[in-house]
PDB file of N, CA and C in Angstrom:
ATOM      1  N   UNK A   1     116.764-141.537 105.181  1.00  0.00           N
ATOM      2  CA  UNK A   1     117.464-140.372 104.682  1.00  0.00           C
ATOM      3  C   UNK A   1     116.606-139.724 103.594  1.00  0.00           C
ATOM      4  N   UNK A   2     116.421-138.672 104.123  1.00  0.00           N
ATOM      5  CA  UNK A   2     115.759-137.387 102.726  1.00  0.00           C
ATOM      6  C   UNK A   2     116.664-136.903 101.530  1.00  0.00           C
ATOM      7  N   UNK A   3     116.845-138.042  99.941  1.00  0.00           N
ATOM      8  CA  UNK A   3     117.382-137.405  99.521  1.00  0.00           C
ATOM      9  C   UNK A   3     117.061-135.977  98.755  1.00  0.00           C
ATOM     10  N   UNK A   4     115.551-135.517  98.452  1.00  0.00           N
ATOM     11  CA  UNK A   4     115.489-134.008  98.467  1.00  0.00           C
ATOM     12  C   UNK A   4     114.245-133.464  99.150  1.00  0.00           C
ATOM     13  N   UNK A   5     113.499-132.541  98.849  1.00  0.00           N
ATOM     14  CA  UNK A   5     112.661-132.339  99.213  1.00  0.00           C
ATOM     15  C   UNK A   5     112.280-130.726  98.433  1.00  0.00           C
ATOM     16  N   UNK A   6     110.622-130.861  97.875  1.00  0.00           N
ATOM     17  CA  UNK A   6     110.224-129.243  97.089  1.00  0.00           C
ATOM     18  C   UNK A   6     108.949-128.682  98.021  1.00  0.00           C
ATOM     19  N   UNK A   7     109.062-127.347  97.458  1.00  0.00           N
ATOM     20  CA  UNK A   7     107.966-126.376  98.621  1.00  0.00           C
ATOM     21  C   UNK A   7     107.605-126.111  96.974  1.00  0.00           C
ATOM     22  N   UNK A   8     106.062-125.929  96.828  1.00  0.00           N
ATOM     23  CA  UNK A   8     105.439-125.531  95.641  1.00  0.00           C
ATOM     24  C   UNK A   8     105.461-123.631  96.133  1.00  0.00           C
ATOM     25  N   UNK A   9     105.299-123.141  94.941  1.00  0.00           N
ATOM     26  CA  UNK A   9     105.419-121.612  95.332  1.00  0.00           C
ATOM     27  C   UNK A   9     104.617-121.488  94.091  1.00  0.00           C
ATOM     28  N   UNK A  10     103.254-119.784  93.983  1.00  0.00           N
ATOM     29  CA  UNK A  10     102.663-119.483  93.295  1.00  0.00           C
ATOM     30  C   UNK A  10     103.650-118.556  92.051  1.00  0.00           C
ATOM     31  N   UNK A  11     105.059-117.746  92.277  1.00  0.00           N
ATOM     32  CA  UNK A  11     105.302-117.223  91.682  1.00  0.00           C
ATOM     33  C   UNK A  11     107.073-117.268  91.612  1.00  0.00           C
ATOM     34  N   UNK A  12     107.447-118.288  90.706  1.00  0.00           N
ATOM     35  CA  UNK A  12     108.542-118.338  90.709  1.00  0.00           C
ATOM     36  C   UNK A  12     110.119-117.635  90.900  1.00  0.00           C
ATOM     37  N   UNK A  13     110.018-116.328  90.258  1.00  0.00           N
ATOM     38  CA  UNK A  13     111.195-115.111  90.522  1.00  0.00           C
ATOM     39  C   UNK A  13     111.191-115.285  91.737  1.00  0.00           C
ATOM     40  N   UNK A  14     109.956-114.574  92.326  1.00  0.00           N
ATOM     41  CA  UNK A  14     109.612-113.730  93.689  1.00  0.00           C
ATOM     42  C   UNK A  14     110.136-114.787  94.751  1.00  0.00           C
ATOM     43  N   UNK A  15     110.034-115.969  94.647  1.00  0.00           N
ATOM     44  CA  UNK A  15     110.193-117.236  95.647  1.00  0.00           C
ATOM     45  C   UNK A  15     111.778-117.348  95.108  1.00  0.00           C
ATOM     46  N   UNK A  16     112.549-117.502  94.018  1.00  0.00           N
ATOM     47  CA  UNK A  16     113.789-117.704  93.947  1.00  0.00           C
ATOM     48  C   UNK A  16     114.844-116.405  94.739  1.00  0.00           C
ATOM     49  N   UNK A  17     113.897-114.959  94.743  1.00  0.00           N
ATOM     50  CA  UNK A  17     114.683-114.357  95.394  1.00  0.00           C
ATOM     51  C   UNK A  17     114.810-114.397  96.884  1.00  0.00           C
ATOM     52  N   UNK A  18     113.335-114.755  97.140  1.00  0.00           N
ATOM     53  CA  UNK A  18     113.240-114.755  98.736  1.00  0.00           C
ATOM     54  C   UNK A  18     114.346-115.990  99.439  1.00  0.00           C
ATOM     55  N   UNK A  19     113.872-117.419  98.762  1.00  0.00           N
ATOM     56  CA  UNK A  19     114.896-118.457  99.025  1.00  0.00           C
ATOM     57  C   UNK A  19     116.483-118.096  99.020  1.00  0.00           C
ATOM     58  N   UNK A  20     116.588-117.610  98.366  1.00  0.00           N
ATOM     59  CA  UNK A  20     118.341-117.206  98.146  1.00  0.00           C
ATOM     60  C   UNK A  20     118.451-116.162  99.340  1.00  0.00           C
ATOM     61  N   UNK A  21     117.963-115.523  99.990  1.00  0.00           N
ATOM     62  CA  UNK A  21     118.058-114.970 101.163  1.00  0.00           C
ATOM     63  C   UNK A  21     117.935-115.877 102.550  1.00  0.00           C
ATOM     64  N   UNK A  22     117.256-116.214 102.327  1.00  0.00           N
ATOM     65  CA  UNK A  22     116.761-116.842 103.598  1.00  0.00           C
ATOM     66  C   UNK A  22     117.741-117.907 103.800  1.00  0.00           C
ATOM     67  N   UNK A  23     118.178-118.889 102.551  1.00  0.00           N
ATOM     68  CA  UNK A  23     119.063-119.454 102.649  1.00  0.00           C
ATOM     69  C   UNK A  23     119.932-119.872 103.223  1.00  0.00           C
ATOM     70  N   UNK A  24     120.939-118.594 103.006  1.00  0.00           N
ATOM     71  CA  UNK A  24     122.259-118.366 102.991  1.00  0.00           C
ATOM     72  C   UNK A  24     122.625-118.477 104.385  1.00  0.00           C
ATOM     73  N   UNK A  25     121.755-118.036 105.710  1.00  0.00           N
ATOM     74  CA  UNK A  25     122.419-118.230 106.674  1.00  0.00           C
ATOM     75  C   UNK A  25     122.740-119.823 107.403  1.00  0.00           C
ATOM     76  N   UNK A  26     121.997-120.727 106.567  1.00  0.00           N
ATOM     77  CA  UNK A  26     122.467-121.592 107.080  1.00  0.00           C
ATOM     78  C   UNK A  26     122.717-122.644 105.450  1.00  0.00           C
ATOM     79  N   UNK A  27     123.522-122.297 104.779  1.00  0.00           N
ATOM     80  CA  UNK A  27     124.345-122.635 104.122  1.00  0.00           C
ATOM     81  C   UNK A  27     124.270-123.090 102.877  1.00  0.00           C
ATOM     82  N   UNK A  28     123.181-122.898 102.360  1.00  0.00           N
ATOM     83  CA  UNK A  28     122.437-123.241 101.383  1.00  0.00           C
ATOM     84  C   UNK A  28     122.137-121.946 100.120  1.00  0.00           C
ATOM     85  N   UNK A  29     122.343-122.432  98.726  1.00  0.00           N
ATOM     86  CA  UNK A  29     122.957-122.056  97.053  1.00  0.00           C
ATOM     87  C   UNK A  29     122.009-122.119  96.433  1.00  0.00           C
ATOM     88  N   UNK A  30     121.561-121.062  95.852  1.00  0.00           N
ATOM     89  CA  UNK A  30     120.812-121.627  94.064  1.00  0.00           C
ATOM     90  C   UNK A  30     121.681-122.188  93.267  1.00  0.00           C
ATOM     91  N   UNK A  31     121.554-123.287  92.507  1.00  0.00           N
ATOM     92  CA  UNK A  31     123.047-124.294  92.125  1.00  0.00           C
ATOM     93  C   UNK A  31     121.863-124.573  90.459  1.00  0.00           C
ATOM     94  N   UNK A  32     120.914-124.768  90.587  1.00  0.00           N
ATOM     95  CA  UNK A  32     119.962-125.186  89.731  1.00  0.00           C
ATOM     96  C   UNK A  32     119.038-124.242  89.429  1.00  0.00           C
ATOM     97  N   UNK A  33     119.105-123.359  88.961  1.00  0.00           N
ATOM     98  CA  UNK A  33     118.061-122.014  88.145  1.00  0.00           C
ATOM     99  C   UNK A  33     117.436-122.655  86.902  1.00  0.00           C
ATOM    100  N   UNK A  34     116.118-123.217  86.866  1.00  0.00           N
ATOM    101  CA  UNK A  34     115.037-123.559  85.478  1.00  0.00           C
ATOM    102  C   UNK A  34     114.181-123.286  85.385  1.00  0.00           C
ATOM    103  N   UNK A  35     114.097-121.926  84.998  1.00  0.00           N
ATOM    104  CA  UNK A  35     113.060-120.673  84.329  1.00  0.00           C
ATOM    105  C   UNK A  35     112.214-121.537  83.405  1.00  0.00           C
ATOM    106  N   UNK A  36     112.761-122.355  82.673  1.00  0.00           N
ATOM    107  CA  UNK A  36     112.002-122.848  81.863  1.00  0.00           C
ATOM    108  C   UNK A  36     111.182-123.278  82.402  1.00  0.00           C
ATOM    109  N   UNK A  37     111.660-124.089  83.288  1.00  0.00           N
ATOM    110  CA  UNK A  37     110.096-124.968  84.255  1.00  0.00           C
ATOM    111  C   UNK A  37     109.855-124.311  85.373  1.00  0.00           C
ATOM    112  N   UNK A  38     110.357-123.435  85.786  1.00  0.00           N
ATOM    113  CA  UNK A  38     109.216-122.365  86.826  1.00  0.00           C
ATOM    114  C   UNK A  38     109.972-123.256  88.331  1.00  0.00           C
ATOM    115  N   UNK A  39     111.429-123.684  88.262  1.00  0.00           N
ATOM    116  CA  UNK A  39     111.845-124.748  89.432  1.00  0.00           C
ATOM    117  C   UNK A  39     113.276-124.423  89.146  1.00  0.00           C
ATOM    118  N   UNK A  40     114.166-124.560  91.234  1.00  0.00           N
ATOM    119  CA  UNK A  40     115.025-124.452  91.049  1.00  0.00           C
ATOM    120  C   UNK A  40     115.300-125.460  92.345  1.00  0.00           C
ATOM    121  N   UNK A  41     116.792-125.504  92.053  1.00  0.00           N
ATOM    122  CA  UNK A  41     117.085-126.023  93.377  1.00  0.00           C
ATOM    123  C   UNK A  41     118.258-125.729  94.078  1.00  0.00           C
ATOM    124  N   UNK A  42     118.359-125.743  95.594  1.00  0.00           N
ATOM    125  CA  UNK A  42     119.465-125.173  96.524  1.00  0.00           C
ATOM    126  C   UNK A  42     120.187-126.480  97.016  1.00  0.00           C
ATOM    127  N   UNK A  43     121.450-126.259  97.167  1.00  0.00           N
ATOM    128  CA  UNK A  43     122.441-127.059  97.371  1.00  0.00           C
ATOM    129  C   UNK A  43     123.337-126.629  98.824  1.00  0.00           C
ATOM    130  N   UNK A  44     123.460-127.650  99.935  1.00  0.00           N
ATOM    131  CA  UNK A  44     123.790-127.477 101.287  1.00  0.00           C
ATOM    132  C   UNK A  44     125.080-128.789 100.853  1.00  0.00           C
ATOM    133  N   UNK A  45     125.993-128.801 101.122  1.00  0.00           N
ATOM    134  CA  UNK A  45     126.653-129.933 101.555  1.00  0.00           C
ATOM    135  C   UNK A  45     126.922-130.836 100.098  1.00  0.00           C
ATOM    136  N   UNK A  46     127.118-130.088  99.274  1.00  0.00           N
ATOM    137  CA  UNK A  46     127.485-131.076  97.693  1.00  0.00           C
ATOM    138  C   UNK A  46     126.357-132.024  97.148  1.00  0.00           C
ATOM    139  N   UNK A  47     125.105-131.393  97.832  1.00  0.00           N
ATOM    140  CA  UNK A  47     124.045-131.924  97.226  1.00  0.00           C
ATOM    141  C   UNK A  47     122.585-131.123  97.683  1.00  0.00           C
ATOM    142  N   UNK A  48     121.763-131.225  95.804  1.00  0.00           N
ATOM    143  CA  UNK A  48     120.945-130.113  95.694  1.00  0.00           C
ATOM    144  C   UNK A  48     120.182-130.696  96.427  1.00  0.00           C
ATOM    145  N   UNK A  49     118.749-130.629  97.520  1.00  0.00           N
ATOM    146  CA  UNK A  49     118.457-130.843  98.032  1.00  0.00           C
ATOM    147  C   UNK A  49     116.911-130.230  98.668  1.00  0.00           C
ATOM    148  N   UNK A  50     117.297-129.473  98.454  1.00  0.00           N
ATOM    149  CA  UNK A  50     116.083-128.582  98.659  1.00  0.00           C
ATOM    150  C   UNK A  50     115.582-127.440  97.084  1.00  0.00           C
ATOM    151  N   UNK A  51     113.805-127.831  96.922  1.00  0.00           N
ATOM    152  CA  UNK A  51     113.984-127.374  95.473  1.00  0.00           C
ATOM    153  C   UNK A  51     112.255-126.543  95.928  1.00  0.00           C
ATOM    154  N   UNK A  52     111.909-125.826  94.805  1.00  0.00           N
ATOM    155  CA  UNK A  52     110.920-124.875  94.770  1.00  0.00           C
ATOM    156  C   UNK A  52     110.755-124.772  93.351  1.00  0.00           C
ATOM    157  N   UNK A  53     108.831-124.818  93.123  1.00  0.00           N
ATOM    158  CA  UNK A  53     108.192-124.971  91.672  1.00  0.00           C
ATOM    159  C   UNK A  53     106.998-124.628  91.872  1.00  0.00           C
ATOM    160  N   UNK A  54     107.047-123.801  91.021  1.00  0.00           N
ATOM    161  CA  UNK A  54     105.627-123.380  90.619  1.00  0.00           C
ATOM    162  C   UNK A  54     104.526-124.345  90.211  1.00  0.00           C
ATOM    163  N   UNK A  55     103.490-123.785  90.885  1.00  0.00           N
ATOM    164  CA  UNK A  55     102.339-124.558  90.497  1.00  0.00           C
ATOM    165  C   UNK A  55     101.128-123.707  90.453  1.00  0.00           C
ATOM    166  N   UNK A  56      99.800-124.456  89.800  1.00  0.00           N
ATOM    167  CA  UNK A  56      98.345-123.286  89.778  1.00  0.00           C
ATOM    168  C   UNK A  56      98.099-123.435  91.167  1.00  0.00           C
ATOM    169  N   UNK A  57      98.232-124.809  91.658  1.00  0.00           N
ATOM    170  CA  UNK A  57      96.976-125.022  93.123  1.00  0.00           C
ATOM    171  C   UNK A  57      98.368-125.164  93.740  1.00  0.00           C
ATOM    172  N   UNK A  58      97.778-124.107  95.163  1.00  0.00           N
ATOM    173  CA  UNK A  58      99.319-124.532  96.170  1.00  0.00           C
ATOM    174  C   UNK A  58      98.885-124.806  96.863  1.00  0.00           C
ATOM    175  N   UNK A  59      99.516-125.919  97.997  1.00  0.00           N
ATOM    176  CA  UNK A  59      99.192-126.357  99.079  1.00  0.00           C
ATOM    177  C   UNK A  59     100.570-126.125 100.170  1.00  0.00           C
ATOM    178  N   UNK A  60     100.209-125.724 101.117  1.00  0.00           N
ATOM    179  CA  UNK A  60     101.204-125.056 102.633  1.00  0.00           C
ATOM    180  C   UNK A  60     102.011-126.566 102.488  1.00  0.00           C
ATOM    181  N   UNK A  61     103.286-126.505 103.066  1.00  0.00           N
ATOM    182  CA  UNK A  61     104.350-127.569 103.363  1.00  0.00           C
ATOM    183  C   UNK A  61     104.941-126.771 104.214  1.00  0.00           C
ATOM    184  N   UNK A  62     105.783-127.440 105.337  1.00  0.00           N
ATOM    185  CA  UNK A  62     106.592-126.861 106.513  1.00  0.00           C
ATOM    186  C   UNK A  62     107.870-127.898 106.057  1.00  0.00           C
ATOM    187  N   UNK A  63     109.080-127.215 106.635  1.00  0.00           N
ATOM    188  CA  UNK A  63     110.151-127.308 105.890  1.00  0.00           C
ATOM    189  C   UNK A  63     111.067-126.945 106.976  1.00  0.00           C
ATOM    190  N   UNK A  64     111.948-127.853 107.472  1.00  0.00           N
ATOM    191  CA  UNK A  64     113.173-127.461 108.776  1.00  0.00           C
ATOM    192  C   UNK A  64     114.817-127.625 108.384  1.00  0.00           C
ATOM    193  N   UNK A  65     115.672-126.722 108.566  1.00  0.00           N
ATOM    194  CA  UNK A  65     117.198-126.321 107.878  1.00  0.00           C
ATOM    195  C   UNK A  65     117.394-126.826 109.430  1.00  0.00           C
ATOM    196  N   UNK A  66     118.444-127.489 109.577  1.00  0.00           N
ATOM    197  CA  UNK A  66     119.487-127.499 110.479  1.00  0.00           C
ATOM    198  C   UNK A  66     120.347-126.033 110.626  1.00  0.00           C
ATOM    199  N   UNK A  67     120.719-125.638 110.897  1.00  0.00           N
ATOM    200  CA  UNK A  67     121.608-124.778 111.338  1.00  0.00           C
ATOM    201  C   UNK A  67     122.979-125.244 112.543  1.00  0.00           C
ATOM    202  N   UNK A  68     123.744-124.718 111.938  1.00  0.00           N
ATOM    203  CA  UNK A  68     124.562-124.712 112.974  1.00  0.00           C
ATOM    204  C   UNK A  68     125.070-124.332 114.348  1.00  0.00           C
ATOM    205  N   UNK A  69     124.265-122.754 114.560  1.00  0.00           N
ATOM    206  CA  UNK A  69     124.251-122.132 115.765  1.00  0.00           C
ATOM    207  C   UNK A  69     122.851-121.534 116.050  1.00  0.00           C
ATOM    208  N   UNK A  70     122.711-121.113 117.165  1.00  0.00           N
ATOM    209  CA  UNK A  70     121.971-119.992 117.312  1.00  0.00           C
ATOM    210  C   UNK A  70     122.121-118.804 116.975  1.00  0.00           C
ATOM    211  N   UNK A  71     123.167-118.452 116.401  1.00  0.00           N
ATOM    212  CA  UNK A  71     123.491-117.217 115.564  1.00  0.00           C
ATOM    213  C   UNK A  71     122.659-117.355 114.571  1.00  0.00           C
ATOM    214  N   UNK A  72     123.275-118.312 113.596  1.00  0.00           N
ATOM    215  CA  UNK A  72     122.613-119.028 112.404  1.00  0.00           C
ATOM    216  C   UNK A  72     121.198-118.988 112.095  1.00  0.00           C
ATOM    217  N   UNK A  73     120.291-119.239 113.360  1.00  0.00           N
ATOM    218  CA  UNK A  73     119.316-119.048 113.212  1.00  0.00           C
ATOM    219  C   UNK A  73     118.444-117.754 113.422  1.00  0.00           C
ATOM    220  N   UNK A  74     119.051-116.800 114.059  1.00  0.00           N
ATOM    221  CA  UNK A  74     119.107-115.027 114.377  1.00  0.00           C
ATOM    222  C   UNK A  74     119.067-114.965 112.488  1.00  0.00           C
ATOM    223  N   UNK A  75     120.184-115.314 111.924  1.00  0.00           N
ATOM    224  CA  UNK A  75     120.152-114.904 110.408  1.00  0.00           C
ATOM    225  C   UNK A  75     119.102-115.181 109.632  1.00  0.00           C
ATOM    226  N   UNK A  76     119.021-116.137 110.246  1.00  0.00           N
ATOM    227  CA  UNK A  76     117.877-117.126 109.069  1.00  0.00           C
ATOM    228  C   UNK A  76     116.882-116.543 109.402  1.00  0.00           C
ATOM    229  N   UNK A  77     115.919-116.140 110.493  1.00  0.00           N
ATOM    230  CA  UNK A  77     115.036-115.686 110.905  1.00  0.00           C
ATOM    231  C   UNK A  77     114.932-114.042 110.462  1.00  0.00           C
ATOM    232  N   UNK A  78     116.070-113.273 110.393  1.00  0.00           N
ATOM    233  CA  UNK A  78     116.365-111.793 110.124  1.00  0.00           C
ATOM    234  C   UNK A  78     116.230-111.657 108.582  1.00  0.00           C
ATOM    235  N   UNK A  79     117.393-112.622 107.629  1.00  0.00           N
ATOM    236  CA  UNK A  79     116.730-112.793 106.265  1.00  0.00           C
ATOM    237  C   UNK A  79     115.615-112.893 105.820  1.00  0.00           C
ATOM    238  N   UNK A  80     114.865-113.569 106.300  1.00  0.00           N
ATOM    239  CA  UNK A  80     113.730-114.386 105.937  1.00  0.00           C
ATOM    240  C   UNK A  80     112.455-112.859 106.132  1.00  0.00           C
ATOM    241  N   UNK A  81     112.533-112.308 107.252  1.00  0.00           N
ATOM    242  CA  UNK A  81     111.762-111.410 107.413  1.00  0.00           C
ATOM    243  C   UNK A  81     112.276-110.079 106.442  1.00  0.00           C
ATOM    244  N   UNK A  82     113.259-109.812 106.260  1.00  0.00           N
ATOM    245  CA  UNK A  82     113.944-108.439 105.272  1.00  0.00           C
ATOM    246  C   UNK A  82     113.845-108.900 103.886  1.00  0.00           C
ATOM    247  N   UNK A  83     113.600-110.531 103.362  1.00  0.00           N
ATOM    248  CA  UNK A  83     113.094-110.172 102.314  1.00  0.00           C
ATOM    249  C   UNK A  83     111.878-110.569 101.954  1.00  0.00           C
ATOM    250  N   UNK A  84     110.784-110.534 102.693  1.00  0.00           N
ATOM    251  CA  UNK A  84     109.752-110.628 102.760  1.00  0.00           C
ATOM    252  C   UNK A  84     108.634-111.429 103.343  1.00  0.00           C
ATOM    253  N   UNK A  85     108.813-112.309 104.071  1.00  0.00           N
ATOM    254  CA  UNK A  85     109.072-113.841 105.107  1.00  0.00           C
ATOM    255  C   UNK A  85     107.853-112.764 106.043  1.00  0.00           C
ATOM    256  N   UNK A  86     106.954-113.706 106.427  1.00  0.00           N
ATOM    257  CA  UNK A  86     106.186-112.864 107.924  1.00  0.00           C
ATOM    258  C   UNK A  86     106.712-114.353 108.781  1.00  0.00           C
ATOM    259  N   UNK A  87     106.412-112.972 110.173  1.00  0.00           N
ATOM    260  CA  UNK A  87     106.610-114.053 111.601  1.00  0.00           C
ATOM    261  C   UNK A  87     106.282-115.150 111.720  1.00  0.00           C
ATOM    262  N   UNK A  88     106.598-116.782 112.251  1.00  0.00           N
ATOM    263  CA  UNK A  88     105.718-117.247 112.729  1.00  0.00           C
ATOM    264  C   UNK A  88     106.489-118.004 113.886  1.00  0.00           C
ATOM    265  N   UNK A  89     107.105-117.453 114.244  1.00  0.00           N
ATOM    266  CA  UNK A  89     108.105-117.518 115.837  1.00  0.00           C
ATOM    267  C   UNK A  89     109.039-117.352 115.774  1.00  0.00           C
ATOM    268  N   UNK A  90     109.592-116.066 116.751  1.00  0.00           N
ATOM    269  CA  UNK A  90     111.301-115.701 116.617  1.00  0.00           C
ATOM    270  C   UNK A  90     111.897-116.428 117.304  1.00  0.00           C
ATOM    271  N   UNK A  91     113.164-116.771 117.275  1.00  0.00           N
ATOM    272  CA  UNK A  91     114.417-117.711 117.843  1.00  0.00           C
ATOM    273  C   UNK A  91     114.088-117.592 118.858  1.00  0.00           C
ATOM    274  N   UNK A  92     114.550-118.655 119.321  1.00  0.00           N
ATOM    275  CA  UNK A  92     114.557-119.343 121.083  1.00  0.00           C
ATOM    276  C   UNK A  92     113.897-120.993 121.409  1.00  0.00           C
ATOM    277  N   UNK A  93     114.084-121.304 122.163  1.00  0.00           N
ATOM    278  CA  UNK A  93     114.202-122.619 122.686  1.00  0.00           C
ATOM    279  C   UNK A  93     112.745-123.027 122.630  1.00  0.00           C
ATOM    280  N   UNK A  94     112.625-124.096 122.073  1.00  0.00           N
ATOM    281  CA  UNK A  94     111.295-124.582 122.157  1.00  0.00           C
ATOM    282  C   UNK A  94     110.745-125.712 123.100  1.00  0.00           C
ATOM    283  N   UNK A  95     110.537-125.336 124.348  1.00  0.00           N
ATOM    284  CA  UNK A  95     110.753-125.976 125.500  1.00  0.00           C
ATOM    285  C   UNK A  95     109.476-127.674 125.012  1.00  0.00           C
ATOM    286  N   UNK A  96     108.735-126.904 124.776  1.00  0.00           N
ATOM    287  CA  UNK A  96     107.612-128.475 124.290  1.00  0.00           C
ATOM    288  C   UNK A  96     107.638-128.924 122.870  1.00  0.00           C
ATOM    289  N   UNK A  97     109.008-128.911 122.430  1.00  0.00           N
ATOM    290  CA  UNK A  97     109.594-130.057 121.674  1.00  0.00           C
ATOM    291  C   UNK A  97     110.461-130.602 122.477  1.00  0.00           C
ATOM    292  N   UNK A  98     111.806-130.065 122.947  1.00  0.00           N
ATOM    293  CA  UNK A  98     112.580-130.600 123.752  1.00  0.00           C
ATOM    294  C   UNK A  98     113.408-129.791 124.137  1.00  0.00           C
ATOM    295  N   UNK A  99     114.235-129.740 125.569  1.00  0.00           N
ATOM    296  CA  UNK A  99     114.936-128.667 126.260  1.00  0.00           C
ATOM    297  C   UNK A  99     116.289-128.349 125.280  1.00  0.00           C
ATOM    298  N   UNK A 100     116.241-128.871 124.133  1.00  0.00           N
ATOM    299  CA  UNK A 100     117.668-128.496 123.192  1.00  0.00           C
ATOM    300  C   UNK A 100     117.188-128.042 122.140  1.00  0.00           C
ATOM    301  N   UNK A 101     115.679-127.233 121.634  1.00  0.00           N
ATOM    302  CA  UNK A 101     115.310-127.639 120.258  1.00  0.00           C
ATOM    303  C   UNK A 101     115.220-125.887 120.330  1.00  0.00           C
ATOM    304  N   UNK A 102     116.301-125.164 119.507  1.00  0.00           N
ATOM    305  CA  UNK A 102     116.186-123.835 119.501  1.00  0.00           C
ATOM    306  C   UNK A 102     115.745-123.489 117.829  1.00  0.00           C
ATOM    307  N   UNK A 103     114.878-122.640 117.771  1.00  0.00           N
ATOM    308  CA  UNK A 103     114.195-122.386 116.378  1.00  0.00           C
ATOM    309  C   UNK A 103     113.626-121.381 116.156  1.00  0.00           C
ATOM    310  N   UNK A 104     113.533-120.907 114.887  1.00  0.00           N
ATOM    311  CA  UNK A 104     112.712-119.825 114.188  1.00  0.00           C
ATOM    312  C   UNK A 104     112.125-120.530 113.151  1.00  0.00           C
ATOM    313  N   UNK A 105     110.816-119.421 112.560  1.00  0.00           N
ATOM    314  CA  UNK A 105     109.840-120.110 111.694  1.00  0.00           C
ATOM    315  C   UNK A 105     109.960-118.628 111.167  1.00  0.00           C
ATOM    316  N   UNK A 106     109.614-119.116 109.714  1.00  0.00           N
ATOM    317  CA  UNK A 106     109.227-117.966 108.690  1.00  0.00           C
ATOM    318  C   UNK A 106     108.572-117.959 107.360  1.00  0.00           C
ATOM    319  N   UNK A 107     106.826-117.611 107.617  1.00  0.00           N
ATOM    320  CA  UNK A 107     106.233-117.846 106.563  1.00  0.00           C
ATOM    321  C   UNK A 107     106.652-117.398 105.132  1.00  0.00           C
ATOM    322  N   UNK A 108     107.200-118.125 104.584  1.00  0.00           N
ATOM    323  CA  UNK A 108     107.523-117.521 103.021  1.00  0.00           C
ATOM    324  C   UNK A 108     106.165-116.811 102.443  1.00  0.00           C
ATOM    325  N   UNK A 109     106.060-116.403 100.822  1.00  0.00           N
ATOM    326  CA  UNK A 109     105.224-115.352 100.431  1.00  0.00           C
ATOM    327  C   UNK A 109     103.746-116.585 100.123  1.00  0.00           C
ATOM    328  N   UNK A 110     104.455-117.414 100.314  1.00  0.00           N
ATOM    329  CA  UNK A 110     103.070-118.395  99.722  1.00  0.00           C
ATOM    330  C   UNK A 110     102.249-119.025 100.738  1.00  0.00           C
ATOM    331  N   UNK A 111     103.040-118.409 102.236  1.00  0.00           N
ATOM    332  CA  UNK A 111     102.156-119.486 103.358  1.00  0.00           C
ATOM    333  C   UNK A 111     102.943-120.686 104.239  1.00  0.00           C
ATOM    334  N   UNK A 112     104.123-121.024 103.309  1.00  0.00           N
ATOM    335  CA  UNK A 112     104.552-122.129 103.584  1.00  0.00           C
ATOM    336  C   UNK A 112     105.797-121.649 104.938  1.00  0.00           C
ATOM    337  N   UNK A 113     105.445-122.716 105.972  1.00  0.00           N
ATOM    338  CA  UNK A 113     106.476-122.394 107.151  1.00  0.00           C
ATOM    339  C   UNK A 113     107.496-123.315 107.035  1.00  0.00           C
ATOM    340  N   UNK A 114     108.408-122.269 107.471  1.00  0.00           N
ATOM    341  CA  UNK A 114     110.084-122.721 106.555  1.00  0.00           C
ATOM    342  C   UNK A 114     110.591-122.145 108.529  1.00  0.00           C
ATOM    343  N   UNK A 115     111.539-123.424 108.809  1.00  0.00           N
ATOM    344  CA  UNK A 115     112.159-123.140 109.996  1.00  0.00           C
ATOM    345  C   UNK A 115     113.502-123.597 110.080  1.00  0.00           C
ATOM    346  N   UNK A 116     114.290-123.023 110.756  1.00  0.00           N
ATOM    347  CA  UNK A 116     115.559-123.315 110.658  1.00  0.00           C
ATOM    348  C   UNK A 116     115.848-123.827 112.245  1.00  0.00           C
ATOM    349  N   UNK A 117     116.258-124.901 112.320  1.00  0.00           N
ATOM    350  CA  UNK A 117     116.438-125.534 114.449  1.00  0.00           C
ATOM    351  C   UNK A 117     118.052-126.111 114.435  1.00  0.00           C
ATOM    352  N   UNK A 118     118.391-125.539 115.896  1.00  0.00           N
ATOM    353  CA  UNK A 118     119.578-125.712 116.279  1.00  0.00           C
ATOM    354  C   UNK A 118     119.335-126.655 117.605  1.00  0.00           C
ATOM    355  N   UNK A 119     120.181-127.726 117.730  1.00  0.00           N
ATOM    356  CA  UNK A 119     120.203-128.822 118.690  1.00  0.00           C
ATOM    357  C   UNK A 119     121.710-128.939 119.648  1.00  0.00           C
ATOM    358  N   UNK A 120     122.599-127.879 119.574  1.00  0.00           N
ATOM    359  CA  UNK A 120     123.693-127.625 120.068  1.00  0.00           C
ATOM    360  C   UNK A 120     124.041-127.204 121.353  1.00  0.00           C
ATOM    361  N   UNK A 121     122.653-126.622 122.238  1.00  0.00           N
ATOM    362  CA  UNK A 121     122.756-126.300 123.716  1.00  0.00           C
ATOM    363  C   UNK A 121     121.592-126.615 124.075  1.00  0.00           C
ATOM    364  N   UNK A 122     121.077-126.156 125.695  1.00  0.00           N
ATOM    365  CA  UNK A 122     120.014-126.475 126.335  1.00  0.00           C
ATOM    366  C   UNK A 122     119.755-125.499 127.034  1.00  0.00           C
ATOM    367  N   UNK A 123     118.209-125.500 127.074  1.00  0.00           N
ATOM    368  CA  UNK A 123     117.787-124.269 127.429  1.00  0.00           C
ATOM    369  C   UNK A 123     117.742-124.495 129.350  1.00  0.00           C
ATOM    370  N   UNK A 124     118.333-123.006 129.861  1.00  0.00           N
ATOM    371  CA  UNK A 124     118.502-122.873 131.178  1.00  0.00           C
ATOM    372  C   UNK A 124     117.263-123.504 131.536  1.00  0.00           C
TER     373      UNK A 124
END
């Protein structure tokens, strides 16, 4: 069990606003805002869990949200790009992971691929 997990980001605001978008469609809070230390953290399920901090040297991390639907992930993928997120695969079934593994990817501003996967149907 993962009890949390952080994505380093070069510029703290800019990454707290993008996260709080991208978030939300699959269910996840800024609960922990610390300006002081350039780190915050998001809360899914009564526990913070997912966190973001500034650092000088960044290094890429990939990062996967459960979601609940394939809707869910339409959002997550639509957020992620409207607030500033580039492509790095729109929703749909990812046949060479497995015939149930439906997902979007979305490079945050720092590089880092952030995906949200739904395991709830199977692809025709």
């Amino acid at each position: 069990m993962i009890e949390h997990t952080s994505v380093t980001v070069s510029d703290y605001n800019k990454s707290k606003e993008f996260y709080s978008k991208l978030l939300a469609p699959v269910g996840y809070q800024l609960t922990r805002d610390m300006p002081e230390y350039k780190a915050g953290g998001f809360m899914e399920g009564g526990h913070t869990s997912f966190w973001i901090a500034q650092v000088e040297k960044m290094a890429p991390t990939h990062v996967a949200f459960h979601a609940e639907s394939k809707e869910a992930v339409q959002k997550f993928y639509d957020a992620g790009l409207a607030a500033g997120g580039k492509d790095n695969g729109k929703p749909g079934f990812r046949l060479n992971y497995s015939p149930d593994y439906y997902a979007a990817f979305v490079y945050d501003p720092d590089g880092n691929n952030i995906e949200a996967c739904y395991f709830g149907e199977r692809a025709e």
